[in-house]
C-alpha atoms as a PDB file:
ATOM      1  CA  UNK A   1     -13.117  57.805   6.724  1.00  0.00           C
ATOM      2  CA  UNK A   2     -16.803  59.141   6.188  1.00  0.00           C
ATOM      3  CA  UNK A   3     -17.642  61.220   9.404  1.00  0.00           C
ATOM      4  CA  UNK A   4     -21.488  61.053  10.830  1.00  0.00           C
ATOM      5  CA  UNK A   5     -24.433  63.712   9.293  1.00  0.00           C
ATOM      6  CA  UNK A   6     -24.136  66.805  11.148  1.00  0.00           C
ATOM      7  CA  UNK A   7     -27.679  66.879  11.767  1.00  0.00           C
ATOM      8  CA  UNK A   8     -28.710  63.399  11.828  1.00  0.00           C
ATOM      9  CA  UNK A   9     -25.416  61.742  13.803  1.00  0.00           C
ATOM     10  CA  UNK A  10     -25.761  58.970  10.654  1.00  0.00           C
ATOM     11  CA  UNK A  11     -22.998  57.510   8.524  1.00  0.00           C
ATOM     12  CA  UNK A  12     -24.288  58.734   4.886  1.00  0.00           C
ATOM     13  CA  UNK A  13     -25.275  55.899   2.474  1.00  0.00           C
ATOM     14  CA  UNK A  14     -22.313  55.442  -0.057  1.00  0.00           C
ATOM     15  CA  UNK A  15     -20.346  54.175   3.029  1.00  0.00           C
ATOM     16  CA  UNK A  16     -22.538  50.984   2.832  1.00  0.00           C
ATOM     17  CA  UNK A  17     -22.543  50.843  -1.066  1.00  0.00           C
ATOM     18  CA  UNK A  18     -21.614  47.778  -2.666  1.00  0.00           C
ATOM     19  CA  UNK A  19     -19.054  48.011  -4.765  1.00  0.00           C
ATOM     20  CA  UNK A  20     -20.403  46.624  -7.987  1.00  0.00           C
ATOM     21  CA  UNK A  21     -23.228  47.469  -9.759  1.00  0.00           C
ATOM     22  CA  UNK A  22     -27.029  46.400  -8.756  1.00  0.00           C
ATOM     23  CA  UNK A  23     -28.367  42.722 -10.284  1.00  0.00           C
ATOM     24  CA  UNK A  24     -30.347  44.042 -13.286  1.00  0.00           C
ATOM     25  CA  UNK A  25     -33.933  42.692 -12.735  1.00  0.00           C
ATOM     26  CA  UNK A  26     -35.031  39.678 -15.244  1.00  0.00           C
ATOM     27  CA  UNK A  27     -38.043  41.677 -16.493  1.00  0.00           C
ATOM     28  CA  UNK A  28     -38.243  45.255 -17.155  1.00  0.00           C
ATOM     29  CA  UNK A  29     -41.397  46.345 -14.708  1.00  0.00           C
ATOM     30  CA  UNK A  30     -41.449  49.481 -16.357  1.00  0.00           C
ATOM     31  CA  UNK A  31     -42.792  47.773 -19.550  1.00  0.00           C
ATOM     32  CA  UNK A  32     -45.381  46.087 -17.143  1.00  0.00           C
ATOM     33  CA  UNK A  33     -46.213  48.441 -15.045  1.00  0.00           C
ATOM     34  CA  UNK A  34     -49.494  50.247 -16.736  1.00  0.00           C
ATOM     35  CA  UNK A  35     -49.831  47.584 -19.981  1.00  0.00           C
ATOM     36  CA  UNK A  36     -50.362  44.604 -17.888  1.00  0.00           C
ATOM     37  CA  UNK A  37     -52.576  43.299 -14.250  1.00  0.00           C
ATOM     38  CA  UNK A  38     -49.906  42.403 -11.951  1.00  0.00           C
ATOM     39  CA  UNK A  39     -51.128  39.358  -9.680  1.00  0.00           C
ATOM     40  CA  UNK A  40     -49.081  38.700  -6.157  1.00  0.00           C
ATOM     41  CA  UNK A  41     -50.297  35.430  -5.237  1.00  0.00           C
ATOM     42  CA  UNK A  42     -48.744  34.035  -2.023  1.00  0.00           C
ATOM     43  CA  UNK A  43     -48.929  30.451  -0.786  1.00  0.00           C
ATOM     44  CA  UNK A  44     -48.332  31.391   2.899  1.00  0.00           C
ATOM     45  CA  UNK A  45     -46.128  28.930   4.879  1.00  0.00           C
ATOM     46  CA  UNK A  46     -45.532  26.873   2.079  1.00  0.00           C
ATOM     47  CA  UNK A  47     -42.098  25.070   2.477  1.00  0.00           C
ATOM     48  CA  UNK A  48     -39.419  25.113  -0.231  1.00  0.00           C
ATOM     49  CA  UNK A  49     -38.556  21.441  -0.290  1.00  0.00           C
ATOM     50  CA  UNK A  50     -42.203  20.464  -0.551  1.00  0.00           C
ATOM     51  CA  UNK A  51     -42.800  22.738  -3.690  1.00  0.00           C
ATOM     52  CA  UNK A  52     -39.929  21.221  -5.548  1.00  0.00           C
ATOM     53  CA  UNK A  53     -40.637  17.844  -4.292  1.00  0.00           C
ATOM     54  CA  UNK A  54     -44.070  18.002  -5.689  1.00  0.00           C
ATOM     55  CA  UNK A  55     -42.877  19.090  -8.734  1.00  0.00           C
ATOM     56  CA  UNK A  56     -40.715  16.823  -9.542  1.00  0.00           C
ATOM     57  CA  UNK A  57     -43.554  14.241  -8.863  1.00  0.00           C
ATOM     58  CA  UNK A  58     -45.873  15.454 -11.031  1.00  0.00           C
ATOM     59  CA  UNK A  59     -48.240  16.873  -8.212  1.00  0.00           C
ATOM     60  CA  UNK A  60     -48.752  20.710  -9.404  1.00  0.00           C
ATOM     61  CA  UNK A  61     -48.878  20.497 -13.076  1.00  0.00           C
ATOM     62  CA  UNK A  62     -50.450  24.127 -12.876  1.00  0.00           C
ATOM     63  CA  UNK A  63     -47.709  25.711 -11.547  1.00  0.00           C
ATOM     64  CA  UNK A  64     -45.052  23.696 -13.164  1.00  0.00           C
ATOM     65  CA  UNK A  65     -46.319  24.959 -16.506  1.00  0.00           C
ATOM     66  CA  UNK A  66     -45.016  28.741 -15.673  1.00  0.00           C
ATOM     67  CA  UNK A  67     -41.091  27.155 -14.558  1.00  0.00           C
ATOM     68  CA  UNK A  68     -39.608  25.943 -12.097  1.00  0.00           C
ATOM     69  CA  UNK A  69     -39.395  27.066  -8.809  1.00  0.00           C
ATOM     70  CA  UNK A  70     -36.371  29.304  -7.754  1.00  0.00           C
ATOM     71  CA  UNK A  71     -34.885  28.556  -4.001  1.00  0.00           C
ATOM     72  CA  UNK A  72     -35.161  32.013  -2.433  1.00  0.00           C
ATOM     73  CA  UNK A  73     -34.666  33.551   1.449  1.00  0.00           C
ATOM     74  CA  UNK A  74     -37.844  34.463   2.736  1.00  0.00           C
ATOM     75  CA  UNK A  75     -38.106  37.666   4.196  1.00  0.00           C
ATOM     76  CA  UNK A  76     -39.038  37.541   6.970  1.00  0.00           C
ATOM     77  CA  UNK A  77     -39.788  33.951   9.482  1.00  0.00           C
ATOM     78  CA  UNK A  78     -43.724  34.549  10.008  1.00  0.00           C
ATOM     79  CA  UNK A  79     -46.293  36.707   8.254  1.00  0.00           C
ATOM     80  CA  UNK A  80     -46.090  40.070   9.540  1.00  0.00           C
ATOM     81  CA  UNK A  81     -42.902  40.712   9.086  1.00  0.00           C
ATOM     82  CA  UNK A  82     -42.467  38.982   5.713  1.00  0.00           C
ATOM     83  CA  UNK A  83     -45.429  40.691   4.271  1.00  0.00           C
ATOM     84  CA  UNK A  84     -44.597  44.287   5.705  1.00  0.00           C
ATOM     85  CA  UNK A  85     -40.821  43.590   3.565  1.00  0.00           C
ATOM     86  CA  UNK A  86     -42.626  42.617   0.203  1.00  0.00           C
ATOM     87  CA  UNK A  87     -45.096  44.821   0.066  1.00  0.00           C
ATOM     88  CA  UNK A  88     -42.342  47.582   0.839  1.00  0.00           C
ATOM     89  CA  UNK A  89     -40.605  45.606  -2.353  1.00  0.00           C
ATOM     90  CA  UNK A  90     -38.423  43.481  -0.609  1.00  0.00           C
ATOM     91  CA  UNK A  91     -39.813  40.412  -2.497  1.00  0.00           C
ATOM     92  CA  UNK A  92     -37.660  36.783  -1.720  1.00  0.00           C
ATOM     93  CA  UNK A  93     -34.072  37.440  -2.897  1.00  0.00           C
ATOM     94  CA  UNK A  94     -32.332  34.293  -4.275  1.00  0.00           C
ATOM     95  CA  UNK A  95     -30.565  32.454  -1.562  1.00  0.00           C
ATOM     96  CA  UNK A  96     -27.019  32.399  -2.907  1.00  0.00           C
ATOM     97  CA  UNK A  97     -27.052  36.480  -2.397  1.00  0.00           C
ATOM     98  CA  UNK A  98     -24.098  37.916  -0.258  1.00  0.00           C
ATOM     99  CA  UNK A  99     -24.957  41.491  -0.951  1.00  0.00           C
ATOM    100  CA  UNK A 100     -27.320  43.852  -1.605  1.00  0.00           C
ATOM    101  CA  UNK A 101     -26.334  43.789  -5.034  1.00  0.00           C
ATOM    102  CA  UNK A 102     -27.100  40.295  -5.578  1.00  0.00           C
ATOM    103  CA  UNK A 103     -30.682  40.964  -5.072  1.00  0.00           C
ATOM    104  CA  UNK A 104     -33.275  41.348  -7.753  1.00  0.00           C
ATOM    105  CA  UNK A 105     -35.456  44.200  -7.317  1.00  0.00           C
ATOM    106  CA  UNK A 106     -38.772  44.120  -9.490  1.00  0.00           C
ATOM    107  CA  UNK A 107     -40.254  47.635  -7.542  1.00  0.00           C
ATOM    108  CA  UNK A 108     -37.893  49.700  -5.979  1.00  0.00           C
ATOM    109  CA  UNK A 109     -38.979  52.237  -3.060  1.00  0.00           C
ATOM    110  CA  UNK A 110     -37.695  55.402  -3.682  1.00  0.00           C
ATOM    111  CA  UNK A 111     -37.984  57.303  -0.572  1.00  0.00           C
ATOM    112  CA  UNK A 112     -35.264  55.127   1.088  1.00  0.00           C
ATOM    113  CA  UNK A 113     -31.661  55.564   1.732  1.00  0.00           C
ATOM    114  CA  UNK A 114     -31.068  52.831  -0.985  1.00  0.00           C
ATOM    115  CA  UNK A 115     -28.604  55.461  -2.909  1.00  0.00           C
ATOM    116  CA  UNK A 116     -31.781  56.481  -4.596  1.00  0.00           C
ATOM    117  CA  UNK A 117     -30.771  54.975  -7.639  1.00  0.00           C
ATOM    118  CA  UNK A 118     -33.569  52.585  -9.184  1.00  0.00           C
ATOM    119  CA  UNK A 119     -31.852  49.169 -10.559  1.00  0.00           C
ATOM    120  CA  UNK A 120     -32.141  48.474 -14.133  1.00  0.00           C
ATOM    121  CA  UNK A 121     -35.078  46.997 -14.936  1.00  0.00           C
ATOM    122  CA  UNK A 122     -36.756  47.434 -11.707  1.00  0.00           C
ATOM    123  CA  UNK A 123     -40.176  50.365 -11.427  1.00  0.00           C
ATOM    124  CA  UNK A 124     -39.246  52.308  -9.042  1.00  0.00           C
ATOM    125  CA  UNK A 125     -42.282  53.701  -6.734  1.00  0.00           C
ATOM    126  CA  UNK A 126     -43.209  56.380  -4.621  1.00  0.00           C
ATOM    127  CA  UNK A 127     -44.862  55.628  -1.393  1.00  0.00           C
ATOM    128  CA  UNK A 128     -44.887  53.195   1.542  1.00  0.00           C
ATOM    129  CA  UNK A 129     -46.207  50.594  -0.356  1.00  0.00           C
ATOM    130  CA  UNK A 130     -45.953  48.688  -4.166  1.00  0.00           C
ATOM    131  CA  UNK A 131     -49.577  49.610  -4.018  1.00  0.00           C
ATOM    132  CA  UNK A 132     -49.644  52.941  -3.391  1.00  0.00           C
ATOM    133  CA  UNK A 133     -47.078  53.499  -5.599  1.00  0.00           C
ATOM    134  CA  UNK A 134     -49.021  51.520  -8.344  1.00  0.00           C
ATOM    135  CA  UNK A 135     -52.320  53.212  -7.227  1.00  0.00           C
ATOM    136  CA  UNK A 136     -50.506  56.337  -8.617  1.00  0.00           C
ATOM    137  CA  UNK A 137     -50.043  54.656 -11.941  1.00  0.00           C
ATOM    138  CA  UNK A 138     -53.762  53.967 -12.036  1.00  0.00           C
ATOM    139  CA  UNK A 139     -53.628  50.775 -10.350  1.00  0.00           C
ATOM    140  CA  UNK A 140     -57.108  49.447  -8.679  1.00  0.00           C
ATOM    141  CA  UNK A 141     -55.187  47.938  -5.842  1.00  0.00           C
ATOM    142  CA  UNK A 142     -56.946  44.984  -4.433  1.00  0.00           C
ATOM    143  CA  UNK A 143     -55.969  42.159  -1.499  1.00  0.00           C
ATOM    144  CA  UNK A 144     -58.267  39.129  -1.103  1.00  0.00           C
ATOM    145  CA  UNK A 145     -57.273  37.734   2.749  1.00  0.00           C
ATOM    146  CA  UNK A 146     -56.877  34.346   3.870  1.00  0.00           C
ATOM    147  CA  UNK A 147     -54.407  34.185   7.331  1.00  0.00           C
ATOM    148  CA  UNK A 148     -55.627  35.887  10.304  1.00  0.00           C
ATOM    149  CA  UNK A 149     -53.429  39.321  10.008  1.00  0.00           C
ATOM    150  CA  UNK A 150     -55.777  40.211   6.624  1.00  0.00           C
ATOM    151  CA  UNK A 151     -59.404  38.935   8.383  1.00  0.00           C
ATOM    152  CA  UNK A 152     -60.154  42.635   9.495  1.00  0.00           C
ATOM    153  CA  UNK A 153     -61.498  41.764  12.611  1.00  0.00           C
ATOM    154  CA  UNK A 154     -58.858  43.097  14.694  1.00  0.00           C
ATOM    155  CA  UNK A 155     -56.875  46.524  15.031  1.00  0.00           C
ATOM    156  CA  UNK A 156     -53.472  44.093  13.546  1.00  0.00           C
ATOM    157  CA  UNK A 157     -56.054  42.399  10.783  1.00  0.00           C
ATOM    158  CA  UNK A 158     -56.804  46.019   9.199  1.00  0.00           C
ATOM    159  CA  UNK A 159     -53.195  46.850   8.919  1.00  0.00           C
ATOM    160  CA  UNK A 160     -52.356  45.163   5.902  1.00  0.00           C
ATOM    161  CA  UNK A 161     -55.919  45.222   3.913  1.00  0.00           C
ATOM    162  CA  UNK A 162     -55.411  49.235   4.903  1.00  0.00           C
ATOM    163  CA  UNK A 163     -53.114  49.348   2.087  1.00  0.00           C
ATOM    164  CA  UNK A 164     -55.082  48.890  -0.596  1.00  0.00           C
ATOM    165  CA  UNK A 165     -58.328  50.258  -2.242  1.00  0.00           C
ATOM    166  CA  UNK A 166     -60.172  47.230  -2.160  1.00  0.00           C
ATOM    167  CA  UNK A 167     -59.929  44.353   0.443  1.00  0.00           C
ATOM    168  CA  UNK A 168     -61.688  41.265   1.059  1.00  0.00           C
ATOM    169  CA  UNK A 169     -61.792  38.751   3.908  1.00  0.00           C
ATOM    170  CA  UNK A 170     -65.103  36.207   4.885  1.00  0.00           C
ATOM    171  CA  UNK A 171     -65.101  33.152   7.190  1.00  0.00           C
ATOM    172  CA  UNK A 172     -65.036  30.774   4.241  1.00  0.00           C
ATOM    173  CA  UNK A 173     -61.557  32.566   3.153  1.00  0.00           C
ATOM    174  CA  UNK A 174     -60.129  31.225   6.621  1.00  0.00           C
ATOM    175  CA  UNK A 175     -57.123  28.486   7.508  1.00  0.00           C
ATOM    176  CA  UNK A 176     -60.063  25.853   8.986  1.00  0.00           C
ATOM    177  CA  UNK A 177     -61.807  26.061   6.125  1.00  0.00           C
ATOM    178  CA  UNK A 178     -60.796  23.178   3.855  1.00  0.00           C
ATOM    179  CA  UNK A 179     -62.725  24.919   0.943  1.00  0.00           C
ATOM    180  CA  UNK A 180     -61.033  27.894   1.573  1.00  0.00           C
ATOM    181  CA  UNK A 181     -58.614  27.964  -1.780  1.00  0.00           C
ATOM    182  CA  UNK A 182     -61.556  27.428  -3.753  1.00  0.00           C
ATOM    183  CA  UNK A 183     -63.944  29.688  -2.009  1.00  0.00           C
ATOM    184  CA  UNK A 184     -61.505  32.722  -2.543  1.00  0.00           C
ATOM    185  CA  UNK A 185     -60.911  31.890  -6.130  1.00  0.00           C
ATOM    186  CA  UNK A 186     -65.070  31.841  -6.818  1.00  0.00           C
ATOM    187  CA  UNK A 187     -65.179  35.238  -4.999  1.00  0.00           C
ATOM    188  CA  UNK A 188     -62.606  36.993  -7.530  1.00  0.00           C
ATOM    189  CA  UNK A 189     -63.410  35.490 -10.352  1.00  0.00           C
ATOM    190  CA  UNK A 190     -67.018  36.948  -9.455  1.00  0.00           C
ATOM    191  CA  UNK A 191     -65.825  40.213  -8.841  1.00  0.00           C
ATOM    192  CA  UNK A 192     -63.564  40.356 -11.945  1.00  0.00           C
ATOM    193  CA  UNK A 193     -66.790  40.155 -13.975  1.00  0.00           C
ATOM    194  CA  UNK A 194     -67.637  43.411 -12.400  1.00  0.00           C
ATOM    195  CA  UNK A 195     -64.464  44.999 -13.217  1.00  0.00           C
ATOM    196  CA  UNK A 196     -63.814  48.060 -15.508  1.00  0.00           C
ATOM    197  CA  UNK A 197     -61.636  46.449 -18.053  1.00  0.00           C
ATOM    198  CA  UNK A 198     -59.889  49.992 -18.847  1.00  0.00           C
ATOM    199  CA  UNK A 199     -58.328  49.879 -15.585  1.00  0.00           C
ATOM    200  CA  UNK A 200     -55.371  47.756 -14.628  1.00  0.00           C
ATOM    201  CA  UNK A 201     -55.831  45.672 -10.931  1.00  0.00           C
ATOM    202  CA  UNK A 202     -52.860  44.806  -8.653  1.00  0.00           C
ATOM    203  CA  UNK A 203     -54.457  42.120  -6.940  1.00  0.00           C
ATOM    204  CA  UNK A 204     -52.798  40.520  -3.615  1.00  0.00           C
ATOM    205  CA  UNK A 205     -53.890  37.077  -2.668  1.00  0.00           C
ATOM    206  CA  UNK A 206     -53.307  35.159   0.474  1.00  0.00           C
ATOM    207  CA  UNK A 207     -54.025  31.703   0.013  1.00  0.00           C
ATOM    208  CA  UNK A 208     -53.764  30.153   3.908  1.00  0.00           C
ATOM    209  CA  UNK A 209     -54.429  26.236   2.695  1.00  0.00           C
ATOM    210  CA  UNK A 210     -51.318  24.980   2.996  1.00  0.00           C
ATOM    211  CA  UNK A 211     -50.887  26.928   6.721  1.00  0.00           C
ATOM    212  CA  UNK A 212     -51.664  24.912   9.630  1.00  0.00           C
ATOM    213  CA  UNK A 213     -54.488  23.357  10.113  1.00  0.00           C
ATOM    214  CA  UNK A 214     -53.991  21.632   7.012  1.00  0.00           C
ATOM    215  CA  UNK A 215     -54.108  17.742   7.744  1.00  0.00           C
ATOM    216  CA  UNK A 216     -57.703  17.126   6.070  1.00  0.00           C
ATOM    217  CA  UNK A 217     -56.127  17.633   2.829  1.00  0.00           C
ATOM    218  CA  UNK A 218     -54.559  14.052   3.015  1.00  0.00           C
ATOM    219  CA  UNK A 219     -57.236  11.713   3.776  1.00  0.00           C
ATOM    220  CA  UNK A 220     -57.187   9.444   7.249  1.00  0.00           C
ATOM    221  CA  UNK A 221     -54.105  12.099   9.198  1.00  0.00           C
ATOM    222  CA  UNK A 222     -55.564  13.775  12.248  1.00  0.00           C
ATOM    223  CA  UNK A 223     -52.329  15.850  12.139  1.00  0.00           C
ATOM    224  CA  UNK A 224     -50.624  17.874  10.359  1.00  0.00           C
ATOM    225  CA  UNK A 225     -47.089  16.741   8.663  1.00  0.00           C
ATOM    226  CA  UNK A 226     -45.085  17.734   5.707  1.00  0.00           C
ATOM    227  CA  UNK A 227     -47.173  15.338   3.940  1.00  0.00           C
ATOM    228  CA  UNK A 228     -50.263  16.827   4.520  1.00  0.00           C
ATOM    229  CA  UNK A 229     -48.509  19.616   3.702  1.00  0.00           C
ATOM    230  CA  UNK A 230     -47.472  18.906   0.329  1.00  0.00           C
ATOM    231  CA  UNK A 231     -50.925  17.278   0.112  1.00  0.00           C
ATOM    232  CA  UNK A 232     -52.486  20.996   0.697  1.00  0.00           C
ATOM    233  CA  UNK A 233     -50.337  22.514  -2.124  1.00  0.00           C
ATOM    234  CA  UNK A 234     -51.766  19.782  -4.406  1.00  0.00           C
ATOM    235  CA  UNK A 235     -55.149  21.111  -3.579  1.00  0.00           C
ATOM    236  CA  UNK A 236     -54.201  24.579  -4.279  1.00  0.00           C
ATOM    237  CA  UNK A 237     -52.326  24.319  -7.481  1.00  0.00           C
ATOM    238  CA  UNK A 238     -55.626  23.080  -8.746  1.00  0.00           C
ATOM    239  CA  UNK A 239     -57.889  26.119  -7.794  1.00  0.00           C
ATOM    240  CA  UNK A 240     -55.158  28.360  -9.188  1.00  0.00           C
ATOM    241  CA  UNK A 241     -55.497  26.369 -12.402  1.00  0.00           C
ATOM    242  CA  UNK A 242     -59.181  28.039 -12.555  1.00  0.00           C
ATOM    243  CA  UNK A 243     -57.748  31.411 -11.451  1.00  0.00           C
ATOM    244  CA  UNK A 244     -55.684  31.505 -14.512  1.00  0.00           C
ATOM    245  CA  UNK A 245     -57.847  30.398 -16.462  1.00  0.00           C
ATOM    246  CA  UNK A 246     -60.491  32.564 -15.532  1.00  0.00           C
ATOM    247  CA  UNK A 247     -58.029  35.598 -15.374  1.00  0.00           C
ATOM    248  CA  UNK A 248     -57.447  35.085 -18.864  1.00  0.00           C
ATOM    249  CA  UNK A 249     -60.614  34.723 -19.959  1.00  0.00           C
ATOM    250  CA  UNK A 250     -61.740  37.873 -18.321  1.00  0.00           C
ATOM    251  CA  UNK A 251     -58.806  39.932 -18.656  1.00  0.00           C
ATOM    252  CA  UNK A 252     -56.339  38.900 -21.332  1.00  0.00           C
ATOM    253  CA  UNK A 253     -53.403  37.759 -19.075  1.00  0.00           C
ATOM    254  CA  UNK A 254     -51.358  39.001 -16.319  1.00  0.00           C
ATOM    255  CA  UNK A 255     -47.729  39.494 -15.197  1.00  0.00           C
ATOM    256  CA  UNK A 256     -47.746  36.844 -12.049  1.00  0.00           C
ATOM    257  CA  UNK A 257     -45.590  36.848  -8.976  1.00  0.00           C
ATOM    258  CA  UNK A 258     -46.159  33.508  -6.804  1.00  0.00           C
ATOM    259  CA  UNK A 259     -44.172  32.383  -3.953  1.00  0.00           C
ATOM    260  CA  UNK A 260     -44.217  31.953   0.298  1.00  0.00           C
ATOM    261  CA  UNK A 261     -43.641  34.218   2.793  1.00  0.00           C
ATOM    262  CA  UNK A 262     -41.945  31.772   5.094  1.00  0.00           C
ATOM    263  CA  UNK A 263     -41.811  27.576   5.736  1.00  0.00           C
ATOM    264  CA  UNK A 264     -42.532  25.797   8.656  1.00  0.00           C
ATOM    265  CA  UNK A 265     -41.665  23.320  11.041  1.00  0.00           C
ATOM    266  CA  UNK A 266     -42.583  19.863  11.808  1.00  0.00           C
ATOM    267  CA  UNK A 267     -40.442  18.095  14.583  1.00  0.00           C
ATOM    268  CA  UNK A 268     -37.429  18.833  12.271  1.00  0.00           C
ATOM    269  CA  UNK A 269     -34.300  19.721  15.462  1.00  0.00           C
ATOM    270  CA  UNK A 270     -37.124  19.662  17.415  1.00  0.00           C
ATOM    271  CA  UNK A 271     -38.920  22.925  15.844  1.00  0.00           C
ATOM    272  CA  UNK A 272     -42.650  23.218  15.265  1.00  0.00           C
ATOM    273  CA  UNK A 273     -44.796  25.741  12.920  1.00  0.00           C
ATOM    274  CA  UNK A 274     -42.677  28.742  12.237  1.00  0.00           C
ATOM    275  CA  UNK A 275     -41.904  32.405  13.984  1.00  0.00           C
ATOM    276  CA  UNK A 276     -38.693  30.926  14.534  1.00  0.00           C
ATOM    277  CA  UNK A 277     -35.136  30.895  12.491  1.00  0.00           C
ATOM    278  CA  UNK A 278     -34.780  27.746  10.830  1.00  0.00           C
ATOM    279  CA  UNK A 279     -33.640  26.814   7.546  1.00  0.00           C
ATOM    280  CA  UNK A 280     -36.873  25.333   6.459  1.00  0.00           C
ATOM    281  CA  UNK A 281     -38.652  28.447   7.568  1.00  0.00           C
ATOM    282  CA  UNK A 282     -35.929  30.654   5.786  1.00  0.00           C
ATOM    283  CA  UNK A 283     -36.114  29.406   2.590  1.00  0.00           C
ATOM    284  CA  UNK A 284     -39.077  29.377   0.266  1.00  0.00           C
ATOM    285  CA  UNK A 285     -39.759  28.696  -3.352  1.00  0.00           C
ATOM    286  CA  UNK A 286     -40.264  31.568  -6.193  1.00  0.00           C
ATOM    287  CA  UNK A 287     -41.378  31.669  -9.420  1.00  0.00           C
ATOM    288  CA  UNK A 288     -43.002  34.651 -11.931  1.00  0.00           C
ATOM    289  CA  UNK A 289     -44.356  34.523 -15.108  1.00  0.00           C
ATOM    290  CA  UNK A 290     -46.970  35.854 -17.602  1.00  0.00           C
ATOM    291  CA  UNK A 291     -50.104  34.448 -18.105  1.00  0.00           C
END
């Protein structure tokens, strides 16, 4: 039996190793990493069931152009602590996993007791963050905000626009805002005109239209349901139609991550919203791609 660190009083790591090898990722990040923009685009709170629902009806013919969507655990049940696992590299892992193993790493933190040992495929970084470790590649790291924990107007709403080298957050970017999708798109595809098209962006974006408030996106509710809901993602896979678009105009492509941070509730065992463990809130769709 392993006895405890001397120093530390901690079992060391290779107690805890699994005993087959790491999932090998399904794209080598080391061949994108530094040849190709890496977009994180999150559709916070968006349920798993309503993204495949609207795709098999039709509704999101943007998205549904890059794949289908892949049923994932979210990491985390609201948006801190989702967001503070991802952007630490502990994107969704598929929701059949039973070990470590099972899940697919695309950046893998170094400075962990993970074994050390960076999974095939996977770019492993230095650093607290994906972005700082990018940032050391060259990366122009940049987050455009939508929820209210990336608004910068509070000690908690600087944490996460802290880690990059560029962040972004107005009014018109915020969950009341019914424009909101559409107003954040505008922005970046303004400041990408600016951009120094040597230099490769990470960019993080929080799009908050499909998080609650979002009943004026199906016409007559006055509150919010899954169909309003799904009636918000419709809304959004249309702005991110003139993302692309405009990415590739501007830029030439991108290697695209999309997915939620976390579902939500509505009435379902008598749950509302999310913050809570429940298997709508734990399980969120997934998809990447290249533009």
């Amino acid at each position: 039996m392993e006895k405890n660190d001397s120093v530390t009083g901690e079992v060391p790591f290779r107690l805890f190793r699994p005993s087959r090898e790491r999932r090998k990722a399904s794209v080598d990040m080391n061949q994108v990493v530094g040849s190709q923009d890496i977009l994180f685009v999150c559709l916070d709170t968006l349920r798993y069931d309503a993204a495949v629902e609207e795709q098999e009806a039709g509704g999101t013919p943007v998205l549904d152009r890059y794949g289908p969507w892949e049923k994932r655990q979210a990491p985390g049940n609201f948006t801190y602590p989702s967001h503070h696992a991802m952007f630490a590299g502990f994107l969704p892992c598929d929701y059949d996993a039973r070990s470590l193993a099972d899940r697919e790493m695309l950046f893998f933190p170094r400075q962990i007791g993970m074994g050390n040992k960076v999974p095939q495929g996977a770019f492993g970084f230095r650093g607290s963050t994906i972005m700082e470790g990018l940032a050391e590649e060259g990366y122009d790291t940049w987050c455009v905000g939508g929820v209210a924990f990336f608004d910068k107007r509070s000690d908690l709403g600087k944490v996460f626009p802290g880690y990059f080298k560029k962040s972004y957050w107005n009014p018109s970017f915020g969950c009341a805002v019914k424009d909101s999708a559409k107003n954040q798109v505008d922005f970046l595809l303004k400041r990408l005109a600016g951009a120094d098209p040597k230099e490769k962006i990470f960019l993080y974006l929080n799009i908050d239209a499909i998080h609650y408030p979002n009943y004026f996106y199906l016409e007559g509710a006055r509150q919010d349901s899954l169909e309003s809901h799904k009636a918000a993602l419709r809304h959004v896979d249309g702005q991110l139609g003139h993302l692309f678009e405009g990415w590739k105009e501007k830029r030439g492509g991108a290697f695209v991550i999309c997915c939620s941070d976390h579902g939500t509730c509505y009435g379902e065992d008598g749950c509302q919203f999310h913050g809570i463990n429940h298997p709508v809130v734990n399980t969120v769709p997934y998809k990447q791609f290249f533009l």
